[in-house]
N, C-alpha and C. Protein backbone atom coordinates (compact mmCIF):
# COMPACT_ATOMS: atom_id res chain seq x y z
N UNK A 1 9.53 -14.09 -1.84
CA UNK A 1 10.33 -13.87 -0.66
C UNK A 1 11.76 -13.60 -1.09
N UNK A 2 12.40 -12.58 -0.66
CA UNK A 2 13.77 -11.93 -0.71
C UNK A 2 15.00 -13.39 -0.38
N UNK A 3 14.70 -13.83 0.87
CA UNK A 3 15.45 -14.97 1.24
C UNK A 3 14.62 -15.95 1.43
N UNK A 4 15.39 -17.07 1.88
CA UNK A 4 14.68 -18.08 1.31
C UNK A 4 14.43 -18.60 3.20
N UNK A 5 13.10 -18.90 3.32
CA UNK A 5 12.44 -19.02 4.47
C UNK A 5 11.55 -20.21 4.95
N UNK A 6 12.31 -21.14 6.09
CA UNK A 6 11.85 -22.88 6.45
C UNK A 6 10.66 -22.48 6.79
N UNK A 7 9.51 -23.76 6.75
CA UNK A 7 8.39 -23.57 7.53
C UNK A 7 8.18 -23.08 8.74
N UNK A 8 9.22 -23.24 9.45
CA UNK A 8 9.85 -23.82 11.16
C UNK A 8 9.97 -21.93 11.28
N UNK A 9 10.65 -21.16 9.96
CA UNK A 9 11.12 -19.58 10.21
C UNK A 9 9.49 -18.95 10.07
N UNK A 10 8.66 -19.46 9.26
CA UNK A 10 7.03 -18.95 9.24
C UNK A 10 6.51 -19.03 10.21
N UNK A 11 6.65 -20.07 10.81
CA UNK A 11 5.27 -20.42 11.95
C UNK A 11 5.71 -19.61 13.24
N UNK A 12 7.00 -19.38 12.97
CA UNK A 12 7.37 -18.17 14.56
C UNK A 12 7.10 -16.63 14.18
N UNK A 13 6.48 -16.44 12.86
CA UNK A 13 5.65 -15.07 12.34
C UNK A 13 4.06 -15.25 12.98
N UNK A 14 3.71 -16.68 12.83
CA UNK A 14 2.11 -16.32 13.58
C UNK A 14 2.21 -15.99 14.71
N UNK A 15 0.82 -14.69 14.41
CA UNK A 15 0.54 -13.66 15.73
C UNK A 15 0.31 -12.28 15.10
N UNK A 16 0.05 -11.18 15.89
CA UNK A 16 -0.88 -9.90 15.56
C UNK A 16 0.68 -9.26 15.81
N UNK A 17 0.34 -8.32 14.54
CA UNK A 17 1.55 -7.10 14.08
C UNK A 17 0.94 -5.63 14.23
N UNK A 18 1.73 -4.87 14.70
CA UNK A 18 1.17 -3.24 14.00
C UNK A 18 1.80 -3.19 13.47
N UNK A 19 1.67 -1.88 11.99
CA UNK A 19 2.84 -1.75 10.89
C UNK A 19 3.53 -0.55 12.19
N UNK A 20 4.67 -0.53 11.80
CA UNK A 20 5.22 0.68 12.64
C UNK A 20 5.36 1.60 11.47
N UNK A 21 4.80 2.69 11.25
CA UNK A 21 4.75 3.62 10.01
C UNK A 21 5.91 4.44 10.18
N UNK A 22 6.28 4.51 11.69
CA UNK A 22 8.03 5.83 11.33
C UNK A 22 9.23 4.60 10.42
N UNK A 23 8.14 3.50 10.09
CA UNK A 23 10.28 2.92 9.20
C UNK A 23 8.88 2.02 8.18
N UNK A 24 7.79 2.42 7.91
CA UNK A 24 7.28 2.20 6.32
C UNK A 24 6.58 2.60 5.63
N UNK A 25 6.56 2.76 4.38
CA UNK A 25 6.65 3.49 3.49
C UNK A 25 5.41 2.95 2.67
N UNK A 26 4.08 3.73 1.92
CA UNK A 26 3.24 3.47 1.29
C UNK A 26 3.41 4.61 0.34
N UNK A 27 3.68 3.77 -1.09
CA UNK A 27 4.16 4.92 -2.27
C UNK A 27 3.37 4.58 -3.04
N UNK A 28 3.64 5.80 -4.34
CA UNK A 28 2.88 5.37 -5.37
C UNK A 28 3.37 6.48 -6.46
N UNK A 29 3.17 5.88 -8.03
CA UNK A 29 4.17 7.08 -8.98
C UNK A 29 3.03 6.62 -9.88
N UNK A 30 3.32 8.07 -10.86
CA UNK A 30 2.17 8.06 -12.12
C UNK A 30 2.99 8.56 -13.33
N UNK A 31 2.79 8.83 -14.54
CA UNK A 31 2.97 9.14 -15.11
C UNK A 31 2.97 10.89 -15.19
N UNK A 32 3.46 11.64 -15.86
CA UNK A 32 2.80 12.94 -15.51
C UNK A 32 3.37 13.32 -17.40
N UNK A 33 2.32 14.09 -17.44
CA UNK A 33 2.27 14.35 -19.31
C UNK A 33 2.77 13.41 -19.96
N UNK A 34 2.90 12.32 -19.84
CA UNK A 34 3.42 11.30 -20.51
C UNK A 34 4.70 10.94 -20.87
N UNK A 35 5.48 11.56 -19.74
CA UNK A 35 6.68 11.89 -20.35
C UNK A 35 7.76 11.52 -18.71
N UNK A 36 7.17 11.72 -17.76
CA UNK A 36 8.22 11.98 -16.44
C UNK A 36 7.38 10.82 -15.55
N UNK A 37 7.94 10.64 -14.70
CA UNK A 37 7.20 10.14 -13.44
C UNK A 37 7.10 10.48 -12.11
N UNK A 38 6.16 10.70 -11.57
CA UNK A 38 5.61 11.35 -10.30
C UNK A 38 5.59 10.47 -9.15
N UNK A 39 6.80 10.63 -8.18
CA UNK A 39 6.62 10.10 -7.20
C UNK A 39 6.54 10.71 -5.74
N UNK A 40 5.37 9.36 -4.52
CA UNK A 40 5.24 10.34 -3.34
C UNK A 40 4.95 9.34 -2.40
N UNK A 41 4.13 9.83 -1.43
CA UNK A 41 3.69 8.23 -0.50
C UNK A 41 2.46 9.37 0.06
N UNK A 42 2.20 8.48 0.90
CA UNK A 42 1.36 8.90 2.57
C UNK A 42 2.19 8.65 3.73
N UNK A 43 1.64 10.29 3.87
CA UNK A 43 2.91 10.12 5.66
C UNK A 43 2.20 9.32 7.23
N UNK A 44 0.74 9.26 6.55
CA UNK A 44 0.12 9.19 8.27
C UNK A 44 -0.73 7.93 7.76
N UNK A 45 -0.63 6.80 8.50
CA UNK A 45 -1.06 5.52 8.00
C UNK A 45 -0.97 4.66 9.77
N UNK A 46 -2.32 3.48 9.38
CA UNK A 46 -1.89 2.67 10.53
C UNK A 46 -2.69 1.46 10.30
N UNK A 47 -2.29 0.64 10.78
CA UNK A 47 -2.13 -0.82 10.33
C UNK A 47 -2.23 -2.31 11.56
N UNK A 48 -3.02 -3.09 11.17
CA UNK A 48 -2.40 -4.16 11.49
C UNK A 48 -3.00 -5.22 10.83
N UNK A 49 -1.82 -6.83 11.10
CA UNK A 49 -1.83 -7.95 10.36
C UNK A 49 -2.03 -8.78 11.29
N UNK A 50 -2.80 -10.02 11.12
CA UNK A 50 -2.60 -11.02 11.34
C UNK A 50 -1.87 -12.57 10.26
N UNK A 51 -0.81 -12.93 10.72
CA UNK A 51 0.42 -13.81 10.22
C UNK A 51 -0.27 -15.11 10.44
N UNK A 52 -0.41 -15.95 9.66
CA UNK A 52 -0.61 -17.19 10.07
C UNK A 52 0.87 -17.84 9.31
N UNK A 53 2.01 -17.69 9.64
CA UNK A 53 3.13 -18.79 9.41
C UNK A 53 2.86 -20.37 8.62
N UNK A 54 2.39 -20.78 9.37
CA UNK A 54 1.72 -22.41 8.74
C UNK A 54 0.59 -22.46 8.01
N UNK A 55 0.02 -21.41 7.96
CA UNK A 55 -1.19 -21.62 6.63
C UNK A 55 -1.34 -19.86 6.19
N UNK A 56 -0.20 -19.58 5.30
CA UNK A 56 -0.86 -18.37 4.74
C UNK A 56 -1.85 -17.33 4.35
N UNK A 57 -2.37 -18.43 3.78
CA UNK A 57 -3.70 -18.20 3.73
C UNK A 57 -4.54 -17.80 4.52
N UNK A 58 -4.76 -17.77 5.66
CA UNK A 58 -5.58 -17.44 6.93
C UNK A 58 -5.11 -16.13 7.20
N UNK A 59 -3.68 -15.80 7.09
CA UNK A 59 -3.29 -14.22 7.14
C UNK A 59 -4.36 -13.25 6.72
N UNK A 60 -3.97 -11.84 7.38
CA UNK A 60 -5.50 -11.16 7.29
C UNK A 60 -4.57 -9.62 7.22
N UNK A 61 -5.28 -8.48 6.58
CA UNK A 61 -4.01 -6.83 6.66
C UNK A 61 -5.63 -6.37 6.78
N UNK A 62 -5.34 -4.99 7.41
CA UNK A 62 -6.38 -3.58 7.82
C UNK A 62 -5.81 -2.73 7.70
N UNK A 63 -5.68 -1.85 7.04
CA UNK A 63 -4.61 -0.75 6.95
C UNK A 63 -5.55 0.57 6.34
N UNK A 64 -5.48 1.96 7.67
CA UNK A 64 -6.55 3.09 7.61
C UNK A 64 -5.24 4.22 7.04
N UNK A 65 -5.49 5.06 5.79
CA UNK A 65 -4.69 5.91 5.34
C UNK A 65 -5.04 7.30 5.45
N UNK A 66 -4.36 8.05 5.69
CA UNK A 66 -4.77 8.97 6.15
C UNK A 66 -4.88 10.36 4.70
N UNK A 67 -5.98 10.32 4.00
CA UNK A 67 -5.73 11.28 2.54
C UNK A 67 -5.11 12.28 2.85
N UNK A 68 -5.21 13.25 3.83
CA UNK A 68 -4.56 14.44 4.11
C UNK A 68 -3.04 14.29 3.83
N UNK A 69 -2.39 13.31 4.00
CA UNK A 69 -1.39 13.04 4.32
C UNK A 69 -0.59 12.68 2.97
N UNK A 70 -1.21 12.75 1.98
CA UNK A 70 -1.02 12.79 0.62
C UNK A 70 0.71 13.82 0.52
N UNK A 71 1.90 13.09 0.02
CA UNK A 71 2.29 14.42 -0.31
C UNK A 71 3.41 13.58 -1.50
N UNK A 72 4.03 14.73 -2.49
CA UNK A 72 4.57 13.95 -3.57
C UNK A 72 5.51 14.97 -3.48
N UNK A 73 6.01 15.94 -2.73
CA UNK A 73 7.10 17.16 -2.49
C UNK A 73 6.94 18.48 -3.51
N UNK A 74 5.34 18.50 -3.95
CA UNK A 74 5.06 19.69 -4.65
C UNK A 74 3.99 20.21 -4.27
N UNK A 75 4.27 21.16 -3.12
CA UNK A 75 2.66 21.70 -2.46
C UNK A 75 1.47 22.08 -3.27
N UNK A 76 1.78 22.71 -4.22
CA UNK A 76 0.55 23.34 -5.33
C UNK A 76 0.10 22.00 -5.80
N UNK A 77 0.65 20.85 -5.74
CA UNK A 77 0.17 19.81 -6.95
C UNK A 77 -0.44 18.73 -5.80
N UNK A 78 -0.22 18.68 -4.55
CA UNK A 78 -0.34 17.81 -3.28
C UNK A 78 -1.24 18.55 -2.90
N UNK A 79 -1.95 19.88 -3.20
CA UNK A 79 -3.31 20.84 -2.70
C UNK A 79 -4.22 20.31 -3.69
N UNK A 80 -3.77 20.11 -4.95
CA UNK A 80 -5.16 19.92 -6.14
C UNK A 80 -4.95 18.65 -5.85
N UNK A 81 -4.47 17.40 -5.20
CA UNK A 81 -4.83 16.43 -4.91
C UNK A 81 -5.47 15.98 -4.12
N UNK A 82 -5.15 16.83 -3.25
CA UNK A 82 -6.23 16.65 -1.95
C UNK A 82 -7.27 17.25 -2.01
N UNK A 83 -7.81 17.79 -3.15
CA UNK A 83 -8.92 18.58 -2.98
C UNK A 83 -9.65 17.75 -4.27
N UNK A 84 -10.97 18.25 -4.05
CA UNK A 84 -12.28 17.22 -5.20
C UNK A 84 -12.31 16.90 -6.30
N UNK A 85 -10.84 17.19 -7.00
CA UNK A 85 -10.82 16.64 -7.74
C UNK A 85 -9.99 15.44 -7.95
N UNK A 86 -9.64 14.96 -6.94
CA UNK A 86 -9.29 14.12 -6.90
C UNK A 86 -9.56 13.42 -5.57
N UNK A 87 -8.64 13.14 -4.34
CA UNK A 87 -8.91 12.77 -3.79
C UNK A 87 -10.22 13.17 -2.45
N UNK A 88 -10.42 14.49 -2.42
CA UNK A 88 -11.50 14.88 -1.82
C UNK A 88 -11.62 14.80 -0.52
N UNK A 89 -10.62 15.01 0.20
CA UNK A 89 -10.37 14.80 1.75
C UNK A 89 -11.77 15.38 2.30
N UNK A 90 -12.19 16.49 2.44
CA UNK A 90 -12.99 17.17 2.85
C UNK A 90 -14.01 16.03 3.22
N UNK A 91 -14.26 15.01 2.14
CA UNK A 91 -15.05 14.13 2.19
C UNK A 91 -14.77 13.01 2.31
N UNK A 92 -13.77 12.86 2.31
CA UNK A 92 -13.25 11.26 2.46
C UNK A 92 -11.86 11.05 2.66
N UNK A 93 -11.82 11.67 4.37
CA UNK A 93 -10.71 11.48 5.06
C UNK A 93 -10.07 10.16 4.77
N UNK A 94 -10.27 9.08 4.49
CA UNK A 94 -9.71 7.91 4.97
C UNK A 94 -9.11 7.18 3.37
N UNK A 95 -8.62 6.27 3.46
CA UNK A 95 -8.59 5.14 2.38
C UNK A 95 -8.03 3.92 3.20
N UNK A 96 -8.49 2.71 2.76
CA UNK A 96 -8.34 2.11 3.42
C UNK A 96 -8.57 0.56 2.69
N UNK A 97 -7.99 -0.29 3.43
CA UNK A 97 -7.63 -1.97 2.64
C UNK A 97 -7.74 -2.81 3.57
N UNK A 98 -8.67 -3.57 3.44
CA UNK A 98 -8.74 -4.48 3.87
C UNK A 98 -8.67 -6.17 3.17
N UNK A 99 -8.15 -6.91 3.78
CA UNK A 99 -7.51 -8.21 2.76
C UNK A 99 -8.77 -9.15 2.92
N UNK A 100 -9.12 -9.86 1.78
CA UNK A 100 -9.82 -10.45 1.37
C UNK A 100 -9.43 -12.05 1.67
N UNK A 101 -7.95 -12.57 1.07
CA UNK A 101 -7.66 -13.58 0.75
C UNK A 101 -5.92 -13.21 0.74
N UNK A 102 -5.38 -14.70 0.64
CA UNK A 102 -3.87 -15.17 0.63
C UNK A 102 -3.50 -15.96 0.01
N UNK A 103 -2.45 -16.09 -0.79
CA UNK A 103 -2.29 -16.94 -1.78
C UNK A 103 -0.72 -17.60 -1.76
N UNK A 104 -0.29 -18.75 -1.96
CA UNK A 104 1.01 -18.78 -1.94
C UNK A 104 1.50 -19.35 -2.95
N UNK A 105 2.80 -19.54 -3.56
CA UNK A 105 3.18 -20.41 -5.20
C UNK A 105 4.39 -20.46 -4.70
N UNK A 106 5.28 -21.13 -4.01
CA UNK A 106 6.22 -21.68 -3.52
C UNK A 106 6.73 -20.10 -2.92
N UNK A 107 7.94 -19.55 -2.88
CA UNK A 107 8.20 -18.05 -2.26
C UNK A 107 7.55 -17.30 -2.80
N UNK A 108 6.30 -17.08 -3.62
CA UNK A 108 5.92 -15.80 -3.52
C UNK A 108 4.36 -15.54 -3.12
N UNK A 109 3.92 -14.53 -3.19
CA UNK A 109 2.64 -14.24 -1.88
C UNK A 109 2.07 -13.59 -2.54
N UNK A 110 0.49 -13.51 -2.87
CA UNK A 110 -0.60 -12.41 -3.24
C UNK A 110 -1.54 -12.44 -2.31
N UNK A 111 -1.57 -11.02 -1.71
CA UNK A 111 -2.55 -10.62 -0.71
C UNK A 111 -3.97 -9.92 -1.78
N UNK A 112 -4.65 -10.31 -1.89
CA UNK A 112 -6.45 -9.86 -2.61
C UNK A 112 -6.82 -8.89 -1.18
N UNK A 113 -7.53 -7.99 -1.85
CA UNK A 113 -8.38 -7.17 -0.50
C UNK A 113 -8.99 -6.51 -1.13
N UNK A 114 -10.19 -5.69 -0.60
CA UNK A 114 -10.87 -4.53 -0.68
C UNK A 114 -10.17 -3.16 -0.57
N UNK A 115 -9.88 -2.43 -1.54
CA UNK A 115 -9.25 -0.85 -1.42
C UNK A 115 -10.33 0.36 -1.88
N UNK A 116 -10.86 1.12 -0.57
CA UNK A 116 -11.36 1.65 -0.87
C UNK A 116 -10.35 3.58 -0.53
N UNK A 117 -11.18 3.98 -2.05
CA UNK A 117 -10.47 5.18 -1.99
C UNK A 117 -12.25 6.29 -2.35
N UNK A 118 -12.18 7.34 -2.04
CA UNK A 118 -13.15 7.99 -2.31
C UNK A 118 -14.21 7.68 -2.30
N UNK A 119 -14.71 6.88 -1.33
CA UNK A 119 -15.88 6.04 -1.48
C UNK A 119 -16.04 5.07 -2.43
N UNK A 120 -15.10 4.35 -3.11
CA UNK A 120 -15.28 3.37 -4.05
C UNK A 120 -14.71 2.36 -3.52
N UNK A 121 -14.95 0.99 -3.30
CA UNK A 121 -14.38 0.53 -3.40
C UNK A 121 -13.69 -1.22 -4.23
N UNK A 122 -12.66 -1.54 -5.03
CA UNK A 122 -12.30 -2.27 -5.74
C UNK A 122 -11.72 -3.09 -5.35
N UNK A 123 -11.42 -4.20 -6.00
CA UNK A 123 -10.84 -5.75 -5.30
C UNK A 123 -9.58 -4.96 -6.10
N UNK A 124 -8.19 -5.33 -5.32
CA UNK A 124 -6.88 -5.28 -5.63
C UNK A 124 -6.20 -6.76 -4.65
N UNK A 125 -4.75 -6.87 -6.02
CA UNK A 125 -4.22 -7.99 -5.78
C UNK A 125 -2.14 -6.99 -6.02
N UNK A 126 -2.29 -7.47 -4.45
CA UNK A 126 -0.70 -7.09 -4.15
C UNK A 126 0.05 -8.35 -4.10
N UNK A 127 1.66 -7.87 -4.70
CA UNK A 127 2.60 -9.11 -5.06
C UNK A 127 3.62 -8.88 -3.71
N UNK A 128 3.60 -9.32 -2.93
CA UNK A 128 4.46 -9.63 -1.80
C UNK A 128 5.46 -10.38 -1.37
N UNK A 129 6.91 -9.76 -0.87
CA UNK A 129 7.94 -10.38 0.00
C UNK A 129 7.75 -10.47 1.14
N UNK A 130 8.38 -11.69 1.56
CA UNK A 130 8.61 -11.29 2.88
C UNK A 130 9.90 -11.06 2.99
N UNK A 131 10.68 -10.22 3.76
CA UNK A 131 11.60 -9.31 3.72
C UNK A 131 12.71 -10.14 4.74
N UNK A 132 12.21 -10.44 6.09
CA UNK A 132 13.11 -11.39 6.54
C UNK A 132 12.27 -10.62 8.33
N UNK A 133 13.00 -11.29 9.24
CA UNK A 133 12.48 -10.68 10.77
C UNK A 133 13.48 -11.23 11.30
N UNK A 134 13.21 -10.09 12.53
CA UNK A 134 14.30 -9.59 13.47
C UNK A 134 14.34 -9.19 14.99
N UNK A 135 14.82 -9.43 15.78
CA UNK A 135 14.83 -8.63 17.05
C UNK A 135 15.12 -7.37 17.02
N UNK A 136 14.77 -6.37 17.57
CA UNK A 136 15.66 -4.83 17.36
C UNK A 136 16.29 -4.67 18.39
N UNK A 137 17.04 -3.30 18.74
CA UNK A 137 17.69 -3.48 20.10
C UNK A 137 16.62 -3.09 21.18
N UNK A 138 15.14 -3.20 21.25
CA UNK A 138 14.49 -2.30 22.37
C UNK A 138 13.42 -3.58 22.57
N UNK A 139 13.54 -4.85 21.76
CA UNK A 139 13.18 -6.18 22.17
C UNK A 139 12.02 -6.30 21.49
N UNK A 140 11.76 -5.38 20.26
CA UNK A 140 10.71 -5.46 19.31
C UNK A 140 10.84 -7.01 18.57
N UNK A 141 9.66 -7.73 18.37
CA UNK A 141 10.27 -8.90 17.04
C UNK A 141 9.72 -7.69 15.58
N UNK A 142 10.54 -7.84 14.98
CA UNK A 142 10.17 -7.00 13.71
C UNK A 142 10.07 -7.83 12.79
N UNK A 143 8.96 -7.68 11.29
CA UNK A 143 9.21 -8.56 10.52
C UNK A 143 8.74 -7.46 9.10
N UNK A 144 9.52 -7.82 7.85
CA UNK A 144 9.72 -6.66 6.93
C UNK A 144 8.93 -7.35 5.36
N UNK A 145 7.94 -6.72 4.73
CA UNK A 145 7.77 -7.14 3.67
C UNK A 145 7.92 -5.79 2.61
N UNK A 146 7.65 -6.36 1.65
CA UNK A 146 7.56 -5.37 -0.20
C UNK A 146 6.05 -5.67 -0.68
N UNK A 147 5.67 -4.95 -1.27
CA UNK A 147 4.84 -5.27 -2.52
C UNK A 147 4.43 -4.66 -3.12
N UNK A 148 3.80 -4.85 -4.20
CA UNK A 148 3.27 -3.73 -4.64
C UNK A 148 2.10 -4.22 -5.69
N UNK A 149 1.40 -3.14 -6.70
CA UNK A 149 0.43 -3.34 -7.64
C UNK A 149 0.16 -2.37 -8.13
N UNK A 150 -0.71 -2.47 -9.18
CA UNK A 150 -1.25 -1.29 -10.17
C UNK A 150 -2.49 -1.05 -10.09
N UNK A 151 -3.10 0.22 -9.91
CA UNK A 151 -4.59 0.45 -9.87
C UNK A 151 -4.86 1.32 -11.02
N UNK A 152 -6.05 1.23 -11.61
CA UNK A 152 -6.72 2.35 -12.53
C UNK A 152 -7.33 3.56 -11.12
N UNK A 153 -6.65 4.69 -11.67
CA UNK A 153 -7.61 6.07 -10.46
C UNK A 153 -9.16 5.92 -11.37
N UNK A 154 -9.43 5.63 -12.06
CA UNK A 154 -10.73 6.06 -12.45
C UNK A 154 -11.44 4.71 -11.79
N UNK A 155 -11.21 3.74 -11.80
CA UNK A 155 -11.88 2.68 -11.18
C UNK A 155 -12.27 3.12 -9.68
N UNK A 156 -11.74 4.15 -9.27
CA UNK A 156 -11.93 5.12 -7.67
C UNK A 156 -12.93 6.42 -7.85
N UNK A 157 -13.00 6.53 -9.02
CA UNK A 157 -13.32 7.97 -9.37
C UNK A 157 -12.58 9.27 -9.59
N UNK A 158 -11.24 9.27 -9.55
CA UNK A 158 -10.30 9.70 -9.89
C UNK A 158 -10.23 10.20 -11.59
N UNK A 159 -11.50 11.04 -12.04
CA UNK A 159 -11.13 11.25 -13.49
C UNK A 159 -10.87 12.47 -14.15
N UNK A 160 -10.05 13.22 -13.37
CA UNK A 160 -10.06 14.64 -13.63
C UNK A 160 -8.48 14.48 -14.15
N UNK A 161 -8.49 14.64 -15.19
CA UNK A 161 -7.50 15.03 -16.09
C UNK A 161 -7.59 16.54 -17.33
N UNK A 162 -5.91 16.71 -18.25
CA UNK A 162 -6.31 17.85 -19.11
C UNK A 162 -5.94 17.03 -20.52
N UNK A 163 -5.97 17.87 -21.41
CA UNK A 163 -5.74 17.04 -22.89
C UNK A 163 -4.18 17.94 -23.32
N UNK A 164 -3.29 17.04 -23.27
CA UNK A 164 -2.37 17.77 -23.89
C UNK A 164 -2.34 18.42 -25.33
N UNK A 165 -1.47 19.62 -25.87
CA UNK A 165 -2.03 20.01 -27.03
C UNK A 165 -1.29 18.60 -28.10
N UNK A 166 -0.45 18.20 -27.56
CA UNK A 166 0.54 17.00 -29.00
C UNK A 166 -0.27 16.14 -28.50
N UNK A 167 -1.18 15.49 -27.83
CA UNK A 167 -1.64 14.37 -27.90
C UNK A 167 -1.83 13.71 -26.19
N UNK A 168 -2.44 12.94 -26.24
CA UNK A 168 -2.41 12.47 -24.78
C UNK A 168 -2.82 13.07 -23.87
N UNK A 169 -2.97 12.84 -21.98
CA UNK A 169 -3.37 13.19 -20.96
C UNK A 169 -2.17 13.67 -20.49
N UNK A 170 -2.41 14.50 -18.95
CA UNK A 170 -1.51 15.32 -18.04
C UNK A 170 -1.09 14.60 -17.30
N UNK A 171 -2.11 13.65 -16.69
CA UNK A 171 -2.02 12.52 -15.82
C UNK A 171 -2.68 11.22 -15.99
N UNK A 172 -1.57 9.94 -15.85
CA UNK A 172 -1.79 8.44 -16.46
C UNK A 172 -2.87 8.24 -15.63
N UNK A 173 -3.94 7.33 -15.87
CA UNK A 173 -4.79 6.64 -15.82
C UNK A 173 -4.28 5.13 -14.58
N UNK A 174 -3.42 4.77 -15.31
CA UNK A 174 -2.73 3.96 -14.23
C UNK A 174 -1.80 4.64 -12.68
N UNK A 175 -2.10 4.03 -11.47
CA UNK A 175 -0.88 4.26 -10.22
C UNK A 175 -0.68 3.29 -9.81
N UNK A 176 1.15 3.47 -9.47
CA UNK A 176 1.87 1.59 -9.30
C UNK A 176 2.03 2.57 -8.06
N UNK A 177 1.64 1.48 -6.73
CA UNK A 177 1.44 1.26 -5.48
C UNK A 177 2.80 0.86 -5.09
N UNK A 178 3.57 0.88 -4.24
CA UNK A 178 4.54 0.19 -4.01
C UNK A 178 4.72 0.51 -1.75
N UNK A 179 4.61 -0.66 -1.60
CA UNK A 179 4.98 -0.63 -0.22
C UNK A 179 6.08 -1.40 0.38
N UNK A 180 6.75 -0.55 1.99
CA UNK A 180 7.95 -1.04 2.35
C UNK A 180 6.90 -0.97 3.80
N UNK A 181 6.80 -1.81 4.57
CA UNK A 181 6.43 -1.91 5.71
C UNK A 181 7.25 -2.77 6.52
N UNK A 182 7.34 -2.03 8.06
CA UNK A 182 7.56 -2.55 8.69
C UNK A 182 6.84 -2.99 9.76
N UNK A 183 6.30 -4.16 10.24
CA UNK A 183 5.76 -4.23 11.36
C UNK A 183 6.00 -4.89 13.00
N UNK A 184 5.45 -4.35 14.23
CA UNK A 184 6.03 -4.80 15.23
C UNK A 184 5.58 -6.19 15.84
N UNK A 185 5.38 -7.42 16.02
CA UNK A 185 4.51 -8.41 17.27
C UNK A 185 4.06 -7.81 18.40
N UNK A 186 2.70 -7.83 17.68
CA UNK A 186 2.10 -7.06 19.32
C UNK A 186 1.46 -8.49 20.46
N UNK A 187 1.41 -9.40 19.03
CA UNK A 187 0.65 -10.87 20.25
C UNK A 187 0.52 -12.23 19.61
């Protein structure tokens, strides 16, 4: 956790959230020839949490991604992603996470879930803030976290790479996930 947060500031988080996706952000960067790093998100995403404040643990995330929505600000390279060799929209509109488990170690948080991408799907473990919450001016309660993690793409099926001629791949094997969400109290 970013700041430092009483039991008394948790337990007024339990209750059902949507993420509001126009103010968060689901990223992710790779390596590219071994040399630069590639960064982008998903624009079209939707979400919700259940907060349990007083027992973490009971907290619950659903979050449906939209593959099309893939973009890293290089159309030619955001087309061969979205297409079978990699992510395969045609066939597998969606990706999607669902949380398994909650964990707490004094301020900090690991959410476990199911992430399925391309029809695969793998247990992942995200490292989480909580960011802090807020009223907005239109009487939203808002509440803001971070996190992030590392996935293998081939553990998805993700194995279409080239061989560079000095050595090495085009594209890393590893993608660091990184999310900024915001979500609203819907109940």
């Amino acid at each position: 956790m970013s700041e430092t947060a009483t039991a008394t500031d948790l337990a007024a988080l339990t209750g059902t959230w949507t993420i509001d996706a126009a103010h968060s952000r689901l990223g992710f960067s790779t390596k590219h020839a071994m040399v630069t790093t590639v960064r982008g998100h998903f624009k079209e995403f939707e979400g919700t949490l259940y907060l349990d404040g007083a027992s973490p643990e009971k907290s619950t995330a659903n979050v449906t991604i939209q593959a099309a929505s893939f973009d890293s600000g290089v159309a030619d390279r955001d087309a061969h992603v979205r297409g079978a060799d990699f992510l395969d929209v045609e066939n597998y509109p969606t990706l999607t996470f669902v949380s398994t488990g909650v964990s707490q170690d004094d301020d900090e948080y690991e959410m476990t879930g199911d992430l399925t991408i391309r029809g695969a799907t793998r247990p992942v473990t995200l490292k989480l803030e909580f960011e802090g919450s807020s009223q907005d001016p239109f009487g939203n309660t808002r509440a803001g976290f971070t996190g992030t993690t590392t996935i293998s793409r081939k553990d998805f099926g993700l194995t279409w790479n080239a061989v560079l001629e000095t050595g090495g791949v085009l594209v890393s094997d590893k993608i660091k996930i990184q999310l900024d969400v915001s979500a609203i109290k819907t109940g």
